[in-house]
C-alpha atoms as a PDB file:
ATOM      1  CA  UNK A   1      55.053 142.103  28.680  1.00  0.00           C
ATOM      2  CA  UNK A   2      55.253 138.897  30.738  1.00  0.00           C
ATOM      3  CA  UNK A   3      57.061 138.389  34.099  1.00  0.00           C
ATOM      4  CA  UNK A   4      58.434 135.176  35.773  1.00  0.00           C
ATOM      5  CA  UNK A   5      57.407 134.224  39.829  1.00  0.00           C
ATOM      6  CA  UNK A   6      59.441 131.280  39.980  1.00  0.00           C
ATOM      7  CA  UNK A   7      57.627 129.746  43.246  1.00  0.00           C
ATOM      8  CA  UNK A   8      59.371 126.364  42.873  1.00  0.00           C
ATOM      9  CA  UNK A   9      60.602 124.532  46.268  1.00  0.00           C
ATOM     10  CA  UNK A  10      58.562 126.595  48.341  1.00  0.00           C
ATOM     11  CA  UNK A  11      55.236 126.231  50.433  1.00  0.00           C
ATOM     12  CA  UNK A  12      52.517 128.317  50.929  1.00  0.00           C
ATOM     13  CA  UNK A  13      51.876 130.692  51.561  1.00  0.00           C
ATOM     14  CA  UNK A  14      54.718 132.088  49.852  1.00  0.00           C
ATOM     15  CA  UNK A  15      54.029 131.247  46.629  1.00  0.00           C
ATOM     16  CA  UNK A  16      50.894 133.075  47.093  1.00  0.00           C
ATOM     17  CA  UNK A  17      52.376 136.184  48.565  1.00  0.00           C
ATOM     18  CA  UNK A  18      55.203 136.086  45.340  1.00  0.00           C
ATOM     19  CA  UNK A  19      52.232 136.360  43.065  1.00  0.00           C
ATOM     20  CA  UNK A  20      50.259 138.728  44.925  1.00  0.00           C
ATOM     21  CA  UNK A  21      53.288 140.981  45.235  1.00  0.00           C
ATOM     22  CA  UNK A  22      53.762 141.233  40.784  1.00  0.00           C
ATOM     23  CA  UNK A  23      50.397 141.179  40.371  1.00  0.00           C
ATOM     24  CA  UNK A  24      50.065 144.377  42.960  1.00  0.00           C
ATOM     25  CA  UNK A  25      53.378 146.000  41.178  1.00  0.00           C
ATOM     26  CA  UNK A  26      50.986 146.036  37.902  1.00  0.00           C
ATOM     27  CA  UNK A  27      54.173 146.122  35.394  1.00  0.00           C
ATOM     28  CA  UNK A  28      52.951 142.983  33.746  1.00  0.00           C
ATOM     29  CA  UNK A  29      49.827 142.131  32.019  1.00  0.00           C
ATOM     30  CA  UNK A  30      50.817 138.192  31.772  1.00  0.00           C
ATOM     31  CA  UNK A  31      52.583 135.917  34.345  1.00  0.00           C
ATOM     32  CA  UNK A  32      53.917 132.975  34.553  1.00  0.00           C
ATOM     33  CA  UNK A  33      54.129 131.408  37.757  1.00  0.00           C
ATOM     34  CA  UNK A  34      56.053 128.343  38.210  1.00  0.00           C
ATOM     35  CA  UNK A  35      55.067 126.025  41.522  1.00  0.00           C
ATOM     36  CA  UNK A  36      55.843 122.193  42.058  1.00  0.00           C
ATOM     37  CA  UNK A  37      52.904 121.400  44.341  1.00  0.00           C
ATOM     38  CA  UNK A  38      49.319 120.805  44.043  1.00  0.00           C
ATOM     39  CA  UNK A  39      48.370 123.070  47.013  1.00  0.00           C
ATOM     40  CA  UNK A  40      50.283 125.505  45.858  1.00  0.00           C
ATOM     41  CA  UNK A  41      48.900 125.424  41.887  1.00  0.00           C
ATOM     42  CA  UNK A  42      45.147 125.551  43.552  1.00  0.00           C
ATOM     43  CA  UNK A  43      46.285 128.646  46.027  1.00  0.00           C
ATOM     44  CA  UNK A  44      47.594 130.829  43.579  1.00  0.00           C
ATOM     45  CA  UNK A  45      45.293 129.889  40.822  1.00  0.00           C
ATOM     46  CA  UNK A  46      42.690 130.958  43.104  1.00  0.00           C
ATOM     47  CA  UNK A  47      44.644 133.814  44.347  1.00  0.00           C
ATOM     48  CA  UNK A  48      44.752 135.124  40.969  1.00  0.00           C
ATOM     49  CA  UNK A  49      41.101 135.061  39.978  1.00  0.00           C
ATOM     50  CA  UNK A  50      40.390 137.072  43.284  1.00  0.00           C
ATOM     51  CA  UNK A  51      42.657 139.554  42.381  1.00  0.00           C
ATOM     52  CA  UNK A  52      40.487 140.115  38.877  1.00  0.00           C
ATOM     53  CA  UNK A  53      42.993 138.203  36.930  1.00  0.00           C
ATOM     54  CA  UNK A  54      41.997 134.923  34.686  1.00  0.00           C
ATOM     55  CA  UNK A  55      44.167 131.897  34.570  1.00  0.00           C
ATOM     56  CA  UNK A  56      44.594 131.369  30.975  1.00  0.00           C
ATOM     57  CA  UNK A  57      46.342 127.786  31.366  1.00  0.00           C
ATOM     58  CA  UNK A  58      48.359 125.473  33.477  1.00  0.00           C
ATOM     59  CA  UNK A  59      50.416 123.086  32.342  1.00  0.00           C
ATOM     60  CA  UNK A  60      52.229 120.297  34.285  1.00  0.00           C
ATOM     61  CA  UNK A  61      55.327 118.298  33.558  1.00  0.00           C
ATOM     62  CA  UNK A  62      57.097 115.874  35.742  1.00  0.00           C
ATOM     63  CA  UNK A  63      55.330 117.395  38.754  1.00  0.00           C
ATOM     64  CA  UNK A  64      56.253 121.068  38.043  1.00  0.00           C
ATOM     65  CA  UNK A  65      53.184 123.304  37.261  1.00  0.00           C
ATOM     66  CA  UNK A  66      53.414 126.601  34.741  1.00  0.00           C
ATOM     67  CA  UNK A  67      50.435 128.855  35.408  1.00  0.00           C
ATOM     68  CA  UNK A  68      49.552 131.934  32.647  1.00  0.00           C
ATOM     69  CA  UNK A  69      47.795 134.466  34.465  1.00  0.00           C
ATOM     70  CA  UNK A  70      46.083 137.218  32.746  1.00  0.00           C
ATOM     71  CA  UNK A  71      45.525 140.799  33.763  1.00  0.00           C
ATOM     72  CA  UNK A  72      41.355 141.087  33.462  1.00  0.00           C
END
């Protein structure tokens, strides 16, 4: 089951805190967060991995970033 944070127009730490909050709710073991920064795509990747999670990709288009996390 995968789950949506759709981060997109806001700053951190927010999109951070979005994350933290579905990864914390543990009723996905994929998400897909969605952030249009660069800060923002280095804070939650690395958000993520401390939470035990692996980012399986990012991909970027026209300045938007999708990041696949993966529950460890």
């Amino acid at each position: 089951m995968s789950k949506t944070v759709d981060a997109r127009g806001l700053s951190c730490p927010q999109p951070v805190l979005m994350t933290l909050d579905e990864i914390r709710s543990a009723q996905a073991a994929e998400l897909l967060i969605l952030v249009d920064n660069e800060a923002s795509k280095e804070n939650v990747s690395r958000a993520v991995a401390n939470q035990g999670w692996k980012v399986a990709d990012i991909d970027e288009d026209g300045g938007e970033f999708r990041i696949r996390a993966q529950k460890g």
